[in-house]
Protein backbone atom coordinates (compact mmCIF):
# COMPACT_ATOMS: atom_id res chain seq x y z
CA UNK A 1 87.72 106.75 59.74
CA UNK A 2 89.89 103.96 61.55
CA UNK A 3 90.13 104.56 65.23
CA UNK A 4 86.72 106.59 65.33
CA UNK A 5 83.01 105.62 66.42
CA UNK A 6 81.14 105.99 63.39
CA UNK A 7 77.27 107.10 64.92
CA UNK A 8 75.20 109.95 64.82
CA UNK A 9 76.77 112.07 62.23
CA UNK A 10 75.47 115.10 61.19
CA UNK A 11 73.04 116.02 59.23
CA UNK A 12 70.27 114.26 61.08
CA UNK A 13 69.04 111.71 57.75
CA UNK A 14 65.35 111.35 56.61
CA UNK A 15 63.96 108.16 57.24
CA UNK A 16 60.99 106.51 55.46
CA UNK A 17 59.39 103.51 55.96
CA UNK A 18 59.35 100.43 54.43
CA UNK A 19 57.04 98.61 52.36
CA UNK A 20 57.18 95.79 50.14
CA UNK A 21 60.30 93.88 49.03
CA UNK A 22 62.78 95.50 51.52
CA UNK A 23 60.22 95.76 54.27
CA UNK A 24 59.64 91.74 53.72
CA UNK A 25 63.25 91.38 53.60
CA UNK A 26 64.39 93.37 56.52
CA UNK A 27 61.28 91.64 58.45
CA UNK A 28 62.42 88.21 57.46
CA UNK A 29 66.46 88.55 58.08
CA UNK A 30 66.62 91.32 61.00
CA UNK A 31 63.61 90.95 63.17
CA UNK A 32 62.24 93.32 65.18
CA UNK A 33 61.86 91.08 68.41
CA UNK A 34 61.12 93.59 71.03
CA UNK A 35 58.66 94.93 69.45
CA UNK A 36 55.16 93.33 68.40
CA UNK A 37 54.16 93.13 64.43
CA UNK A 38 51.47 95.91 63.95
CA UNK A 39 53.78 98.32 65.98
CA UNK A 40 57.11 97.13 64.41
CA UNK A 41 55.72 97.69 60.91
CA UNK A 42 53.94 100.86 61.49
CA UNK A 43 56.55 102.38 63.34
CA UNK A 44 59.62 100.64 62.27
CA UNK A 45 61.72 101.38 65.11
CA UNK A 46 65.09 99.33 65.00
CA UNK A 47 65.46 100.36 61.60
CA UNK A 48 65.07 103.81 62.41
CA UNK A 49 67.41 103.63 65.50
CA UNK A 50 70.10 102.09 63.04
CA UNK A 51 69.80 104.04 60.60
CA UNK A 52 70.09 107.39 62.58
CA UNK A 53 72.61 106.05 64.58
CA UNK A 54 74.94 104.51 62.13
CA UNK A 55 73.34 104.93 58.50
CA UNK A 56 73.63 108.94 59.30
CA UNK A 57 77.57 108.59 58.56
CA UNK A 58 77.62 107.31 54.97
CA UNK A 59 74.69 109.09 53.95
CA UNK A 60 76.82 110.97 51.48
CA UNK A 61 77.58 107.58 49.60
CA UNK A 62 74.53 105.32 50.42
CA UNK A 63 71.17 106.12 50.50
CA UNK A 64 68.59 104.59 52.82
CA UNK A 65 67.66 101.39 50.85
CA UNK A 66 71.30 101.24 49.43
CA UNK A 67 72.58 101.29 53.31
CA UNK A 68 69.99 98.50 54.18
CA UNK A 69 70.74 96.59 51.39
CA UNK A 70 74.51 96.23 52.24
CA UNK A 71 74.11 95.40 55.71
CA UNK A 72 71.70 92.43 54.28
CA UNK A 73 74.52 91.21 51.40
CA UNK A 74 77.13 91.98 54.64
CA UNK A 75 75.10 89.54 57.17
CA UNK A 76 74.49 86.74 54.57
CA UNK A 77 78.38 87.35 53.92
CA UNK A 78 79.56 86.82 57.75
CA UNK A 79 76.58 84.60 59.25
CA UNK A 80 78.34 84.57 63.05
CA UNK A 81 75.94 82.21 64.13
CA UNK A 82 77.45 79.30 61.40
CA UNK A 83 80.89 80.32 62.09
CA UNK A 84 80.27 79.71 66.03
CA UNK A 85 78.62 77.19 65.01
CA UNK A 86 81.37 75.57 62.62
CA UNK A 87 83.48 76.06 65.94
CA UNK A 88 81.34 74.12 68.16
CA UNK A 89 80.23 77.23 69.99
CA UNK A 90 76.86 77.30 70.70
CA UNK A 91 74.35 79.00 72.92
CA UNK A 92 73.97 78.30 76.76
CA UNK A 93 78.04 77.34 76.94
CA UNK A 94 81.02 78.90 78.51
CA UNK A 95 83.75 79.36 76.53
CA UNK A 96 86.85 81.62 76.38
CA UNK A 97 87.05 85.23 74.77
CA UNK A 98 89.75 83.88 72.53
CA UNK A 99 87.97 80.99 71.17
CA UNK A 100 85.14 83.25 70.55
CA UNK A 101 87.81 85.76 69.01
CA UNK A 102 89.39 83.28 66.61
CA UNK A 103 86.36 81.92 65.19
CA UNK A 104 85.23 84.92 64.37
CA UNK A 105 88.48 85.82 62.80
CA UNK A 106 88.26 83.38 61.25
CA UNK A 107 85.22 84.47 59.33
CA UNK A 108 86.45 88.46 58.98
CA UNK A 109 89.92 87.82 58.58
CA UNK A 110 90.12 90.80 60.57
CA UNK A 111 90.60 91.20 64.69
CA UNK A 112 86.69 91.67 65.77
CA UNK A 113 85.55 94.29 68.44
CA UNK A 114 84.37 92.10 71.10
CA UNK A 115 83.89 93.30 74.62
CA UNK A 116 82.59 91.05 77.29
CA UNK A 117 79.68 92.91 79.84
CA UNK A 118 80.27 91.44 83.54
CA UNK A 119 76.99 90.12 84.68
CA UNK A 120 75.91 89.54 81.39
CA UNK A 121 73.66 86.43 81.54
């Protein structure tokens, strides 16, 4: 659906926790930092939120653990910290939207959707 947000789609999906191998996994490569461990893995709430919010449009092709699964294989595929890296972009610097833009590219080999948020820190 080029040219559309893709995010809360209707129906509203089921989501059940993890446990086990994909909890462990999803704990170990996308953290849930705001959030402290007990409450993060009874509750599971950026999971959730993702999934409801952008899991809920593909439902029809990917089940829960299929949908987590692919964003796993997709973030090993395109680390973004590396390729900044790889550029000499790093953390606590200034640098240009389009230097940011191209090494990303270069990564996607595909335009990303950056936006810059004045006052960010």
């Amino acid at each position: 659906k080029e040219g559309t947000v893709l995010q809360k789609c209707k129906p509203k999906p089921n989501y059940s926790n993890f446990k086990e191998k994909m909890f462990n996994d999803l704990d170990k490569h996308w953290i849930q930092l705001k959030y402290d461990e007990y409450y993060g893995e009874k509750e599971q709430p950026l999971w959730f939120y993702q999934y409801l919010k952008h899991g809920s449009c593909c439902q029809k092709m990917y089940n829960q653990n299929t949908y987590f699964s692919l964003a796993l294989r997709l973030k090993d595929k395109f680390d973004l910290l590396r390729t900044l890296q790889i550029h000499k972009i790093f953390p606590g610097s200034s640098y240009t939207f389009k230097e940011i833009f191209d090494a990303i590219k270069t990564a996607t080999q595909m335009d990303p959707d950056l936006k810059c948020t004045k006052g960010a820190p």
